[in-house]
C-alpha atoms as a PDB file:
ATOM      1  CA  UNK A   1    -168.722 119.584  13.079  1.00  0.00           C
ATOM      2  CA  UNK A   2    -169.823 116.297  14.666  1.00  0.00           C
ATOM      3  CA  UNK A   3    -173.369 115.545  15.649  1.00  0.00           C
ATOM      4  CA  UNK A   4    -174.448 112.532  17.986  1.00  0.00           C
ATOM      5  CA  UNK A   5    -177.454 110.554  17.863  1.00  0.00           C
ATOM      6  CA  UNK A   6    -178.533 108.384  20.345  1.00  0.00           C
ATOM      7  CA  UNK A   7    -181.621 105.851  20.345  1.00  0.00           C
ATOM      8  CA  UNK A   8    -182.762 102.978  21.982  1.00  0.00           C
ATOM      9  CA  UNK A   9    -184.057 104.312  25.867  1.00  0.00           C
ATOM     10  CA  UNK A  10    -187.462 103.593  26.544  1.00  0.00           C
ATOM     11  CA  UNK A  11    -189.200 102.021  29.341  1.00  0.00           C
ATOM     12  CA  UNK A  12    -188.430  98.555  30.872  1.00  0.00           C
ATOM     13  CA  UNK A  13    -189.083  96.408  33.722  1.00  0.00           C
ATOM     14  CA  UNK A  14    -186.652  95.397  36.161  1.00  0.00           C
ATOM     15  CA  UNK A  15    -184.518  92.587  34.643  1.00  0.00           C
ATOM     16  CA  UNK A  16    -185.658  93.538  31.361  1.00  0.00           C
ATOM     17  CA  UNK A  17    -182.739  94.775  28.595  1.00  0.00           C
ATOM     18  CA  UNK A  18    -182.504  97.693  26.361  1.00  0.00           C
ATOM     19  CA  UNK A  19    -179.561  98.257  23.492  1.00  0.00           C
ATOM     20  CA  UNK A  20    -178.478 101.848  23.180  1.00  0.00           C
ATOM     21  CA  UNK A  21    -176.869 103.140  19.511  1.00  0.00           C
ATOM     22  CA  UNK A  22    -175.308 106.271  19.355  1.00  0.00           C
ATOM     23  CA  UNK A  23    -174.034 107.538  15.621  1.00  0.00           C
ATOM     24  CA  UNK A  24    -171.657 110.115  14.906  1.00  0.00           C
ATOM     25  CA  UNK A  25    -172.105 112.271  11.534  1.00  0.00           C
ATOM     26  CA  UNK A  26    -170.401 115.215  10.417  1.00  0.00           C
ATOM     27  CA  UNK A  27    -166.539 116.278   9.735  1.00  0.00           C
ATOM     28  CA  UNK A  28    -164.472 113.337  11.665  1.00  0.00           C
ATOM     29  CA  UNK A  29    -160.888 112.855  11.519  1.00  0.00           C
ATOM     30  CA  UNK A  30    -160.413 110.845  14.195  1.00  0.00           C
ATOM     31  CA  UNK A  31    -162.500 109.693  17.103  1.00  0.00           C
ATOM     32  CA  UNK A  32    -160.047 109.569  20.050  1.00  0.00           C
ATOM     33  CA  UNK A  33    -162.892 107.941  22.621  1.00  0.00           C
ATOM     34  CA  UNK A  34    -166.106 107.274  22.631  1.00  0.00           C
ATOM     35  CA  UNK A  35    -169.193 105.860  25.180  1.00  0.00           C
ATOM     36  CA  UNK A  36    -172.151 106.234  27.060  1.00  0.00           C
ATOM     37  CA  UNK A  37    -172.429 108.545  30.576  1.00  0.00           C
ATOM     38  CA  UNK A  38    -175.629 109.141  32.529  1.00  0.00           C
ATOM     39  CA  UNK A  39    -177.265 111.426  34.503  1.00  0.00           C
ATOM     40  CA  UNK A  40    -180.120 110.628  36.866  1.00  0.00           C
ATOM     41  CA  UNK A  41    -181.924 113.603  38.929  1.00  0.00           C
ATOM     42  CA  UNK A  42    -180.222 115.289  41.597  1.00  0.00           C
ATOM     43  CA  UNK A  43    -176.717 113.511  40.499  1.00  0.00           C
ATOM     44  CA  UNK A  44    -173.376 114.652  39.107  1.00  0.00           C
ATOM     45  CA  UNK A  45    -173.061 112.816  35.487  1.00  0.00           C
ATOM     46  CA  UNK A  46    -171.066 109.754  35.576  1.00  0.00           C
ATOM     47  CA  UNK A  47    -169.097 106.846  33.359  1.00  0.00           C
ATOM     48  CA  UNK A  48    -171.218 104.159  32.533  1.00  0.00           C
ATOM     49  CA  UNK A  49    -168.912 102.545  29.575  1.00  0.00           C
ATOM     50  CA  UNK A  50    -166.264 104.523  26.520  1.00  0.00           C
ATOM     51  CA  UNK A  51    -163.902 103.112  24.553  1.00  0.00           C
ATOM     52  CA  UNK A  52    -160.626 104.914  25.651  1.00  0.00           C
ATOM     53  CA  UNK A  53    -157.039 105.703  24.404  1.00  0.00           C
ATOM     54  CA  UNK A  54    -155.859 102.545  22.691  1.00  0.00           C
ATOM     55  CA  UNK A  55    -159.018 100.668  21.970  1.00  0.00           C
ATOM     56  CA  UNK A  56    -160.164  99.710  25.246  1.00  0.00           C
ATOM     57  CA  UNK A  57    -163.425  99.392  27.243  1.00  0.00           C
ATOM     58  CA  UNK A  58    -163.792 101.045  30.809  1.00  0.00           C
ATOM     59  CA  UNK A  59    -166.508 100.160  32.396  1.00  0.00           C
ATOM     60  CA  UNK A  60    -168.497 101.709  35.954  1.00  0.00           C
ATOM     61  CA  UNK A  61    -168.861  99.049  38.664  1.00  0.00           C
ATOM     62  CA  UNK A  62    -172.192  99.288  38.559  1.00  0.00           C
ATOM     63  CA  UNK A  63    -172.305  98.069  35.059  1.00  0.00           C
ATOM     64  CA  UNK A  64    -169.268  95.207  35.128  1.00  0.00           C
ATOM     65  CA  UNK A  65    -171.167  91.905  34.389  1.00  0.00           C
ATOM     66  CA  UNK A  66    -174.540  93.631  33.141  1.00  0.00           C
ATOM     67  CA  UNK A  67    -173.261  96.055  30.029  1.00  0.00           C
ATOM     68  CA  UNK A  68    -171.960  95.191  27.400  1.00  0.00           C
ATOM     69  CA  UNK A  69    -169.802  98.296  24.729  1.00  0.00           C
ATOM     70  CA  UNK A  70    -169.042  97.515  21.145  1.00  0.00           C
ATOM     71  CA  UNK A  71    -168.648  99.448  18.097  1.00  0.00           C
ATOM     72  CA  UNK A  72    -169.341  99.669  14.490  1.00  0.00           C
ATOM     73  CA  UNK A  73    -166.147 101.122  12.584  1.00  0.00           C
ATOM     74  CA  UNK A  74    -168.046 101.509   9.281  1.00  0.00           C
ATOM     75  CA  UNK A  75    -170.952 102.987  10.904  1.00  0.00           C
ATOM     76  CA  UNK A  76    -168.792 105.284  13.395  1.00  0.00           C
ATOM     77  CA  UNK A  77    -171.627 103.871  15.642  1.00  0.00           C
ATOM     78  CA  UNK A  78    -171.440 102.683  19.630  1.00  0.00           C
ATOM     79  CA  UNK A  79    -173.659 100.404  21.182  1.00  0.00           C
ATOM     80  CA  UNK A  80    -174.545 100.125  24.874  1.00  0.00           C
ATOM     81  CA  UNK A  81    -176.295  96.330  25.531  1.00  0.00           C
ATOM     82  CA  UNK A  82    -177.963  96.745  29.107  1.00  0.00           C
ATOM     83  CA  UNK A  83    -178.946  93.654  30.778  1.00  0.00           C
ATOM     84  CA  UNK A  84    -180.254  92.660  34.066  1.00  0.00           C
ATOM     85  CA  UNK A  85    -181.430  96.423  34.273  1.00  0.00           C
ATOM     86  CA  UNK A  86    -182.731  97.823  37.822  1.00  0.00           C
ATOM     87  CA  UNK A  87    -184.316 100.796  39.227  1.00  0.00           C
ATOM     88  CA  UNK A  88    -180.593 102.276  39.578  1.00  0.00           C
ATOM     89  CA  UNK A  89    -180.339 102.371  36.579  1.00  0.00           C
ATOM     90  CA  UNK A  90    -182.968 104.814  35.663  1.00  0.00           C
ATOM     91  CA  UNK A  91    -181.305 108.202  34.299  1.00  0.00           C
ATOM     92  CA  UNK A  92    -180.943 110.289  31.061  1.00  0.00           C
ATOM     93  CA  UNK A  93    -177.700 108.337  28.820  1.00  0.00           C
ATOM     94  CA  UNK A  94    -175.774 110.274  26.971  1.00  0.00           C
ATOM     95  CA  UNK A  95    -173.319 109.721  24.380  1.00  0.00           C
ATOM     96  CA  UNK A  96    -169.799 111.533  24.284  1.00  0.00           C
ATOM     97  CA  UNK A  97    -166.872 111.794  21.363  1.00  0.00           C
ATOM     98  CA  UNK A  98    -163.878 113.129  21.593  1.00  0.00           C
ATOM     99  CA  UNK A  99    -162.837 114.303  17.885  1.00  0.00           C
ATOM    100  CA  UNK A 100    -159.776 115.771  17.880  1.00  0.00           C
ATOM    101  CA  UNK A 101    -159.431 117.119  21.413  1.00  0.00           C
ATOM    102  CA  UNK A 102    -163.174 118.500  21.303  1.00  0.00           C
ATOM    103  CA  UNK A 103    -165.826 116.540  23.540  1.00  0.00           C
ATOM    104  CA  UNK A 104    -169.171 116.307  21.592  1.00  0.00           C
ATOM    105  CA  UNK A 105    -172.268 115.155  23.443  1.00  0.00           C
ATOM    106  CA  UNK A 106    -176.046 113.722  22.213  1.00  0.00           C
ATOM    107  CA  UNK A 107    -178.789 115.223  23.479  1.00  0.00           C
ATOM    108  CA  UNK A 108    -179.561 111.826  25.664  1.00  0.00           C
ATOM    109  CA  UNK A 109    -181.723 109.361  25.754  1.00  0.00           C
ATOM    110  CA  UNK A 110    -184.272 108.636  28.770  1.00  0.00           C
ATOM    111  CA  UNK A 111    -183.856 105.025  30.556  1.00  0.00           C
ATOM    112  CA  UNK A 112    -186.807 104.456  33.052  1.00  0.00           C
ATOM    113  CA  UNK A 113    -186.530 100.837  34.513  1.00  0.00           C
ATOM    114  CA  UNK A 114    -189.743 100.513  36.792  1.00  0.00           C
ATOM    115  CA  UNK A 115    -192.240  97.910  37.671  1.00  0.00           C
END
């Protein structure tokens, strides 16, 4: 089985940055995609960035220019670099694999940009 760890949410002011890691442990093959969606109250969960089918990055409007997605191979680790952060922004992140046609998710990490 695959487990997902995320780290890195906290609390920031607006403007300020955070860097989000996510690991994946366990039995893994093959990771087909893997990113970072979030979830703020009272909204449907949405893309924020994933590394899709064939190696690239997708990224959510609202994050083009701000977020930056890379990956660690070795570590079988993603990273979410959040800059220029905003109220908006403020929601529960949560990492998602897709190993071998099954979608794993983390249990999230909280993200509270506020002044």
């Amino acid at each position: 089985q695959v487990q997902l760890v995320e780290s890195g949410g906290g609390l920031v002011q607006p403007g300020g940055s955070l860097n989000l890691s996510c690991a994946a442990s366990g039995i893994i093959f093959t990771i087909d995609t893997m990113g970072w969606y979030r979830q703020a109250p009272g909204k449907e969960r949405e893309l924020v960035a994933a590394i899709v089918t064939g190696g690239r990055t997708s990224y959510a409007d609202s994050a083009k220019g701000r977020f930056t997605l890379s990956r660690d191979n070795a570590k079988n680790t993603v990273y979410l670099q959040m800059n220029s952060l905003e109220p908006e922004d403020t929601a529960v992140y949560y990492c998602r694999a897709v190993v071998r046609h099954y979608i794993y998710w983390g249990q999230g990490t909280q993200v509270t940009v506020s002044s």
